[in-house]
N, C-alpha and C. Protein backbone atom coordinates (compact mmCIF):
# COMPACT_ATOMS: atom_id res chain seq x y z
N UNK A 1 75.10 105.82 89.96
CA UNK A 1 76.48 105.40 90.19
C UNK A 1 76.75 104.11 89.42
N UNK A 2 78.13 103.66 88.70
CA UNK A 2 78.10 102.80 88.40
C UNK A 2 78.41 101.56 89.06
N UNK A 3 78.52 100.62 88.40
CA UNK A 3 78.79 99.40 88.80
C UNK A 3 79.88 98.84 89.65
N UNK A 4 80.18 99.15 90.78
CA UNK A 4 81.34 99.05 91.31
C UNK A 4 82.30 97.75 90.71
N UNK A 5 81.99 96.55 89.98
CA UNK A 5 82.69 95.32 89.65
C UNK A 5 83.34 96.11 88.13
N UNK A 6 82.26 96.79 87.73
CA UNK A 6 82.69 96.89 86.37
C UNK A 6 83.50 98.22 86.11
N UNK A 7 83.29 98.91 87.39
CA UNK A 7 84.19 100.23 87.07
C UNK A 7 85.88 100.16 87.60
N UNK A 8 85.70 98.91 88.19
CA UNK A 8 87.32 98.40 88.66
C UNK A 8 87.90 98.24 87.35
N UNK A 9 86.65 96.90 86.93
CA UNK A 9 87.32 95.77 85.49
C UNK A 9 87.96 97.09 84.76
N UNK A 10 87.32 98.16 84.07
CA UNK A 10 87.51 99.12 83.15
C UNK A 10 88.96 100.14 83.77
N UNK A 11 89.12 100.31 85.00
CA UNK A 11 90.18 100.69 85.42
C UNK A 11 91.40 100.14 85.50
N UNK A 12 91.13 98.65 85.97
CA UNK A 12 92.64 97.82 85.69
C UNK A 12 93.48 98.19 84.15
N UNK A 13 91.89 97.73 83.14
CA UNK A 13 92.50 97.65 81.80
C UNK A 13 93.12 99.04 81.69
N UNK A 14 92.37 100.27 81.41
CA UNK A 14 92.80 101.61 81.56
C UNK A 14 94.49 101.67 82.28
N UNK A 15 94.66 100.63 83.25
CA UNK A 15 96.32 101.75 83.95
C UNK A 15 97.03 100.09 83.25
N UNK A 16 96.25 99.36 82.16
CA UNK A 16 97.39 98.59 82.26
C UNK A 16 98.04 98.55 80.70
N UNK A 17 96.88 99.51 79.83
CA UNK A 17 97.53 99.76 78.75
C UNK A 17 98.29 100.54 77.98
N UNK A 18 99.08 100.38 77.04
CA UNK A 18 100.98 101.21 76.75
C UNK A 18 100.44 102.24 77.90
N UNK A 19 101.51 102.92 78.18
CA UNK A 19 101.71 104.04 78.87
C UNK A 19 102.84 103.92 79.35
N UNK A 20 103.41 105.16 79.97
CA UNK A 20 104.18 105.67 81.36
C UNK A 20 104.17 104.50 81.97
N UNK A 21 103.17 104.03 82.69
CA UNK A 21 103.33 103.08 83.84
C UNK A 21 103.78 101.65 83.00
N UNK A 22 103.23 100.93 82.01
CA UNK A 22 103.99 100.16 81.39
C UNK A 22 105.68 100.07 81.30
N UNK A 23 105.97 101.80 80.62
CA UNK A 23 107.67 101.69 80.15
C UNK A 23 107.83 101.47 81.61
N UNK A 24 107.75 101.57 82.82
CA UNK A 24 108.27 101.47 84.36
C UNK A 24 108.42 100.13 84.48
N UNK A 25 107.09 99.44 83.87
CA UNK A 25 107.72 98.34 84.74
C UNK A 25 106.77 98.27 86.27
N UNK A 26 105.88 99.00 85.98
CA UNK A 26 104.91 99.24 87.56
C UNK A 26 104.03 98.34 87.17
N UNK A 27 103.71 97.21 88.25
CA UNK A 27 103.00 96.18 88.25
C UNK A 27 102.23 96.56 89.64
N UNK A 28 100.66 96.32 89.80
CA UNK A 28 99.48 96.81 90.04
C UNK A 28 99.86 95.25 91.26
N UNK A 29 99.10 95.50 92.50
CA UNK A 29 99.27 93.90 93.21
C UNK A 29 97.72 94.13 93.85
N UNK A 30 97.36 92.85 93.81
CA UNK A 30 96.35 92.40 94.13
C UNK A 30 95.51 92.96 95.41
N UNK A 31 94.13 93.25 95.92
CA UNK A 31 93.91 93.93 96.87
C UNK A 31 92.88 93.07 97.54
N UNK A 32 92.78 93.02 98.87
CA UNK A 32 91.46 91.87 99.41
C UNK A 32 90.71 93.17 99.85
N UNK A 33 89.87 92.46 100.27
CA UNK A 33 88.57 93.43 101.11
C UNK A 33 88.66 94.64 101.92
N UNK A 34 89.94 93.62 102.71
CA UNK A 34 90.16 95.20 103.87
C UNK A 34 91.02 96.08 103.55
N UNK A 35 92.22 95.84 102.22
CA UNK A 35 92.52 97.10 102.18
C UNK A 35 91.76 97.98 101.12
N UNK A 36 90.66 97.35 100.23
CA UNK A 36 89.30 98.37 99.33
C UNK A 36 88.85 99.37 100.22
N UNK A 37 88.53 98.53 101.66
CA UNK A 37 87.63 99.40 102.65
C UNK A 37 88.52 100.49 103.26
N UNK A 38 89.53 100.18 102.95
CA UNK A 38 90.88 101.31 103.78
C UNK A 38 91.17 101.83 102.95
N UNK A 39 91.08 101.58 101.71
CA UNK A 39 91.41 102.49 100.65
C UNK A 39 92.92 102.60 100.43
N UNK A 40 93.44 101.47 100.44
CA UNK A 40 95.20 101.28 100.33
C UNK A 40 95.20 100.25 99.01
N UNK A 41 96.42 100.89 98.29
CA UNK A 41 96.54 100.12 97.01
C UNK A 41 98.19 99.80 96.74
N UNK A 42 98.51 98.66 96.21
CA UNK A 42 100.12 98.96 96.07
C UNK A 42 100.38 98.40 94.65
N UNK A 43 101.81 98.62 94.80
CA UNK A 43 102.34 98.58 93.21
C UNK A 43 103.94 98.22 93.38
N UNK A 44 104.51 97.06 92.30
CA UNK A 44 106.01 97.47 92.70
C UNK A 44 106.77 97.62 91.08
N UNK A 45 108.01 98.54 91.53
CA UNK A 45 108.74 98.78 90.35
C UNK A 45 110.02 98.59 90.57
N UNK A 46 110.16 98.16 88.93
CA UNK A 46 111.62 97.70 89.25
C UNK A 46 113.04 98.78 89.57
N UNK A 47 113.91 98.47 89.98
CA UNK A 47 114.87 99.12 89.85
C UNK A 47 115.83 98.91 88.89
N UNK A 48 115.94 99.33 87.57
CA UNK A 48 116.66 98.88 86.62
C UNK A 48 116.96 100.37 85.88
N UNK A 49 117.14 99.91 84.53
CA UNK A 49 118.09 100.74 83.33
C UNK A 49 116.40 101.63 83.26
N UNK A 50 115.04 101.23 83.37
CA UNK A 50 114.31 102.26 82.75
C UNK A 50 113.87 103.00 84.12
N UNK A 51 114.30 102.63 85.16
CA UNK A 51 114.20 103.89 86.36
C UNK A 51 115.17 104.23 87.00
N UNK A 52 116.46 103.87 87.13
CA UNK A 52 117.69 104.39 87.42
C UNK A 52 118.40 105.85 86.93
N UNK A 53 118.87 106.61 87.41
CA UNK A 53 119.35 107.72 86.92
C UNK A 53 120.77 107.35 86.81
N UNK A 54 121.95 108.25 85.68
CA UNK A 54 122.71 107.79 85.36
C UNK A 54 124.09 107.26 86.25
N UNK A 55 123.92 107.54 87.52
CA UNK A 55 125.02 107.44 88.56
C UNK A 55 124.70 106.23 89.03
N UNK A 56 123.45 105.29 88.74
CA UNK A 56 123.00 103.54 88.71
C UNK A 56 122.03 103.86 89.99
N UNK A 57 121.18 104.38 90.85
CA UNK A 57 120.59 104.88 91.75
C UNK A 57 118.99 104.87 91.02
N UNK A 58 118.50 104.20 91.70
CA UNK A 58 117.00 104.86 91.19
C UNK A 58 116.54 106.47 91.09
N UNK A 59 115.94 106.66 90.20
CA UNK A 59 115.67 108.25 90.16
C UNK A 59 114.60 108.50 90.62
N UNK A 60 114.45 109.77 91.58
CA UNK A 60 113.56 110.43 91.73
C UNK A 60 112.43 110.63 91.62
N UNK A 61 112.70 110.50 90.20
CA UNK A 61 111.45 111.13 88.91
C UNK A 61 110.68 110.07 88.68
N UNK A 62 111.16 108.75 88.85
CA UNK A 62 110.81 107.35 88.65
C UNK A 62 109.95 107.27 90.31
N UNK A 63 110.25 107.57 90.91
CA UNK A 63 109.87 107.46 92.51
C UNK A 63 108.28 108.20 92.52
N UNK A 64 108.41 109.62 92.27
CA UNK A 64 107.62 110.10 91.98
C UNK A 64 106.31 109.63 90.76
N UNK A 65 106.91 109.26 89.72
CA UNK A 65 106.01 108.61 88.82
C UNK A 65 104.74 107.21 89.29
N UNK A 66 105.60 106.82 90.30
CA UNK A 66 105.20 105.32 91.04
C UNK A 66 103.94 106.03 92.05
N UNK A 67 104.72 106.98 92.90
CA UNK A 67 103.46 107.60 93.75
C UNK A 67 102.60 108.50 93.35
N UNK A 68 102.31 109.24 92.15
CA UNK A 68 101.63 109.57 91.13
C UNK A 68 100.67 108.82 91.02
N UNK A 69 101.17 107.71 90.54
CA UNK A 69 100.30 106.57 89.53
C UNK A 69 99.43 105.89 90.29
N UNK A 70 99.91 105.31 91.39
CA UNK A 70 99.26 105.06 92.72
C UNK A 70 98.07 105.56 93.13
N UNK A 71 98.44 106.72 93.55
CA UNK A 71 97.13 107.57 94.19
C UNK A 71 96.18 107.98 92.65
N UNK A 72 96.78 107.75 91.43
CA UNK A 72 95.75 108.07 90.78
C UNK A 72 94.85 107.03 90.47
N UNK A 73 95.64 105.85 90.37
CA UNK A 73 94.46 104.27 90.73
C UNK A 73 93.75 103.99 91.32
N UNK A 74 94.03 104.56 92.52
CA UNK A 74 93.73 103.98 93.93
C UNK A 74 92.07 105.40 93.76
N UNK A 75 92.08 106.64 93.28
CA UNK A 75 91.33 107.29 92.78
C UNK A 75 90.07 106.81 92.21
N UNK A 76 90.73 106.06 90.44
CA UNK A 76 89.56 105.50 89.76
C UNK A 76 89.02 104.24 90.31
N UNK A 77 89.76 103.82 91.36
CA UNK A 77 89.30 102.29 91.74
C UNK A 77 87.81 102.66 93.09
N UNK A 78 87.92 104.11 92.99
CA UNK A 78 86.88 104.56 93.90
C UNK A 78 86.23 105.56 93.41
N UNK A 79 85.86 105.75 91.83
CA UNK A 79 84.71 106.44 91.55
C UNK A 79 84.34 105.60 90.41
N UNK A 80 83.00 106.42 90.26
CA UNK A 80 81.76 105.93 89.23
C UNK A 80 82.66 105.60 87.66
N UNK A 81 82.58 105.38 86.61
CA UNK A 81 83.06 105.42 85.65
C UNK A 81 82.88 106.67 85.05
N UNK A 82 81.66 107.43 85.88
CA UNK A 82 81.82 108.91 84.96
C UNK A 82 82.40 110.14 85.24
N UNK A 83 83.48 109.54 86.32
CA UNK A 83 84.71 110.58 86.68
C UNK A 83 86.02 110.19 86.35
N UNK A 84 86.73 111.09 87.22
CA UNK A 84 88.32 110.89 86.51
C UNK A 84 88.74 111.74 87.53
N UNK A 85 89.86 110.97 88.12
CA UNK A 85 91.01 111.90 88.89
C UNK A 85 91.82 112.55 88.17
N UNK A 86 92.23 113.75 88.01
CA UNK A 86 93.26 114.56 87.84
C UNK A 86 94.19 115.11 88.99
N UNK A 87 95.50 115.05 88.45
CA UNK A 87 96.17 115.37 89.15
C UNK A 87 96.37 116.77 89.98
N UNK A 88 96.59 116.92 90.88
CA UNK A 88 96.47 118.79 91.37
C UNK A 88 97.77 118.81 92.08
N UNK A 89 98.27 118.19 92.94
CA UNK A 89 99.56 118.55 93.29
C UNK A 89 100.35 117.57 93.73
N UNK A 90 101.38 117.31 93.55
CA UNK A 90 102.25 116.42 94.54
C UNK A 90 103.14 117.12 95.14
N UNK A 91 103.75 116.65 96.48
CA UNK A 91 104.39 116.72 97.21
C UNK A 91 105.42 115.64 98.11
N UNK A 92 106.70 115.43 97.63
CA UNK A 92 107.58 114.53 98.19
C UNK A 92 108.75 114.38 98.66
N UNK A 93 109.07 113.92 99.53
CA UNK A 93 110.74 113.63 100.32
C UNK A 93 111.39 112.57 99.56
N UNK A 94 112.51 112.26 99.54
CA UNK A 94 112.89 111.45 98.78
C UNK A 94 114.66 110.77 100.65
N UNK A 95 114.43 109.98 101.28
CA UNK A 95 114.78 109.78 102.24
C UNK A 95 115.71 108.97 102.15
N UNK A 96 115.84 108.09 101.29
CA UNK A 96 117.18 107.25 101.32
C UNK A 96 117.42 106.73 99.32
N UNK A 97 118.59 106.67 99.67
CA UNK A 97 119.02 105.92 97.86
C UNK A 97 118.56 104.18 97.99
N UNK A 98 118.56 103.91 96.33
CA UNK A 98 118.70 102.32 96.61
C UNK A 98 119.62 102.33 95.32
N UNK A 99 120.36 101.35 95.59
CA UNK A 99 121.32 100.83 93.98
C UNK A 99 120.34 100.01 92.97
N UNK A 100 121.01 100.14 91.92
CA UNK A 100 120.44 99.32 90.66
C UNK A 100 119.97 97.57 91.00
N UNK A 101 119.03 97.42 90.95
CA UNK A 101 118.72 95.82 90.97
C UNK A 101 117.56 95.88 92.18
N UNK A 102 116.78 94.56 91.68
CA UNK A 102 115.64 94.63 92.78
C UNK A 102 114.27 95.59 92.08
N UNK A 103 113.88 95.60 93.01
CA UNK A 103 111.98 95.93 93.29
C UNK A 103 112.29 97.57 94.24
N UNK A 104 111.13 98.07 94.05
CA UNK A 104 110.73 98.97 95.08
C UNK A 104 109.22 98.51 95.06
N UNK A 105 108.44 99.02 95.90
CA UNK A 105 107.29 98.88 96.41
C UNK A 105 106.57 100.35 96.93
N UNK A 106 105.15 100.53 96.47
CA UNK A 106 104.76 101.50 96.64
C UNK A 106 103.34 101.21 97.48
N UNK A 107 103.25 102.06 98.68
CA UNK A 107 101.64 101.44 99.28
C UNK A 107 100.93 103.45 99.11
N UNK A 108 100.18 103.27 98.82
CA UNK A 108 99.14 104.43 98.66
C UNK A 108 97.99 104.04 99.48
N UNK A 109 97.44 105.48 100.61
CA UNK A 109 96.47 104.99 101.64
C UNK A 109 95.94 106.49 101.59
N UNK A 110 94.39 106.51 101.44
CA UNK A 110 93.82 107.33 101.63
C UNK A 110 93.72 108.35 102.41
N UNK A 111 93.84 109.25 102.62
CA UNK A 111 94.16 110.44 103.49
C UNK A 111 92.67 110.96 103.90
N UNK A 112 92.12 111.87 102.23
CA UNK A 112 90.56 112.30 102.23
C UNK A 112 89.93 111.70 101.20
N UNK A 113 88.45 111.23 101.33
CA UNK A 113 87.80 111.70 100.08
C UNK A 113 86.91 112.32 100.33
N UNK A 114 87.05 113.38 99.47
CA UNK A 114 86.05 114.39 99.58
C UNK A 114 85.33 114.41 97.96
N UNK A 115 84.08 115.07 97.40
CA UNK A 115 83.35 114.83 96.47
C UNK A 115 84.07 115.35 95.36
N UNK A 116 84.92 116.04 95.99
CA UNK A 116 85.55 117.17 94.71
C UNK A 116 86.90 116.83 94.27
N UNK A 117 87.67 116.06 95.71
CA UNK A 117 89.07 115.94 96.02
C UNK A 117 89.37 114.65 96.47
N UNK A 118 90.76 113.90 96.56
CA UNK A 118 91.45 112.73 96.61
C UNK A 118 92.23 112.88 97.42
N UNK A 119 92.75 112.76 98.47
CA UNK A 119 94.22 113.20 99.16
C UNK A 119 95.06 111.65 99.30
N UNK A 120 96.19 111.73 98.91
CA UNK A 120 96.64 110.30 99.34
C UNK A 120 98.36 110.74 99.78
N UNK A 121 98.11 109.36 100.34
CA UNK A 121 100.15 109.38 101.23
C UNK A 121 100.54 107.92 100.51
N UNK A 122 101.86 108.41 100.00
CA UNK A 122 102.21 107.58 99.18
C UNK A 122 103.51 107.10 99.80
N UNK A 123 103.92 105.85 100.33
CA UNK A 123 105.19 105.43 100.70
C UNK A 123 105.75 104.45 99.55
N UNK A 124 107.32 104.96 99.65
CA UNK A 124 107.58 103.69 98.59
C UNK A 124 109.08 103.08 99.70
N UNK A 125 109.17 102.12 99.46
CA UNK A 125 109.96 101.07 100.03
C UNK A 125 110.99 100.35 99.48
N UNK A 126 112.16 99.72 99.50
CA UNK A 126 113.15 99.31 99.04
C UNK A 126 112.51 97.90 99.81
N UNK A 127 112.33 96.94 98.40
CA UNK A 127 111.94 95.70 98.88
C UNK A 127 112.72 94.34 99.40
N UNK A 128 113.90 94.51 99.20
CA UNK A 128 115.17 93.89 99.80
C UNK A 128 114.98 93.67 101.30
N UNK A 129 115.26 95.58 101.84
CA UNK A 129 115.31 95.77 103.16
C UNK A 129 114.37 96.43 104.06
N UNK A 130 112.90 96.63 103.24
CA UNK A 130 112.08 97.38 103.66
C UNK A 130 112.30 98.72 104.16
N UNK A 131 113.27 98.92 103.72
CA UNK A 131 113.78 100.60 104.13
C UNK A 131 112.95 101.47 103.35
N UNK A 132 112.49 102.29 103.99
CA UNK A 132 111.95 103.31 103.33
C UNK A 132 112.67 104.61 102.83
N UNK A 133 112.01 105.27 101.29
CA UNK A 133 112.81 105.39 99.86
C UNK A 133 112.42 106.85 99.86
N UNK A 134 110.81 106.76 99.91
CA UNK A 134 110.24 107.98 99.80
C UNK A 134 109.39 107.89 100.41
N UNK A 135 108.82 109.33 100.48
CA UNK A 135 107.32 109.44 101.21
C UNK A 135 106.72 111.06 100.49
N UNK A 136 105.37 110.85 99.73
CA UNK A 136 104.56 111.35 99.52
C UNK A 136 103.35 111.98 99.54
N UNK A 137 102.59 113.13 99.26
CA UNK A 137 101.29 113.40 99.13
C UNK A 137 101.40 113.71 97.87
N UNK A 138 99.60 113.22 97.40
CA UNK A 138 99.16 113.60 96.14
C UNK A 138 97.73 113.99 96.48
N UNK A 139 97.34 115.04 95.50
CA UNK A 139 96.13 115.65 95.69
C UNK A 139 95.35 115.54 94.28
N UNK A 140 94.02 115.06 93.90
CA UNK A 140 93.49 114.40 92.97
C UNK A 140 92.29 115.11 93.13
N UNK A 141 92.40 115.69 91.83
CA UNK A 141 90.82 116.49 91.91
C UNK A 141 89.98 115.53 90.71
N UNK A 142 88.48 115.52 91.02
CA UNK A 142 87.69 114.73 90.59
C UNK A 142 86.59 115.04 89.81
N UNK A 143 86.63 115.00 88.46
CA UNK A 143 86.29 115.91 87.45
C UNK A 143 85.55 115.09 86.69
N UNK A 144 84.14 115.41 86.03
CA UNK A 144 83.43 114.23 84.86
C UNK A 144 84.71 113.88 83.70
N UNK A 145 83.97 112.58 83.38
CA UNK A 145 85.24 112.30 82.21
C UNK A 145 85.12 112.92 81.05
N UNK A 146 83.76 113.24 80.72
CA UNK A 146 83.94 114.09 79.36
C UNK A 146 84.84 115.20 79.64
């Protein structure tokens, strides 16, 4: 197994370069001890022109992308360096709108891990009013990296 310090270090860099999660605007937040051991990770994104859909509303698709990205971090931040989560299914409600401006917030908390599989519940939040935005499952199958 690898190095648990060094298979984080290699994962931060991994979700923090160009990509998807970059054009968002999804910023990774800091984690202490007890939520590693709980297996909860969060993230917040903005609500602006690159996740808004055209009626000024955050989109969906942007919502989804956030709880995606989440449970797939929250994944590599819990295996060896010689795996890789892949994605297998999502599943989500989408429960209230938010207008243009501001943060959302995403907390991802472990459901299963199993040797093969990832299960996570993904909430995302309107950080203004703590109202909740969406609510998610993602299912992460766990595959060598070659």
């Amino acid at each position: 197994m690898a190095n648990t310090h060094t298979a984080a270090a290699a994962s931060v860099a991994m979700f923090s370069a160009p990509s998807m999660i970059t054009q968002l605007g999804i910023t990774f937040l800091p984690q202490d001890d007890a939520a590693k051991a709980a297996g909860t990770v969060e993230a917040v994104m903005p609500c602006d022109e690159r996740t808004c859909q055209p009626f000024g509303f955050i989109s969906g698709g942007a919502m989804l992308a956030l709880e995606e990205t989440l449970a797939g971090y929250g994944s590599v931040l819990r295996l060896p360096e010689s795996m890789k989560p892949v994605g297998g299914s999502v599943m989500a409600n989408h429960v209230a709108a938010k207008a243009k401006g501001g943060q959302v917030r995403g907390r991802a908390t472990l459901i299963h891990e199993g040797r093969s599989t990832h299960l996570w519940n993904v909430d995302v939040f309107d950080m203004e009013t703590g109202r909740l935005l969406s609510t998610g499952r993602i299912l992460n199958h766990i595959i060598p990296m070659h």
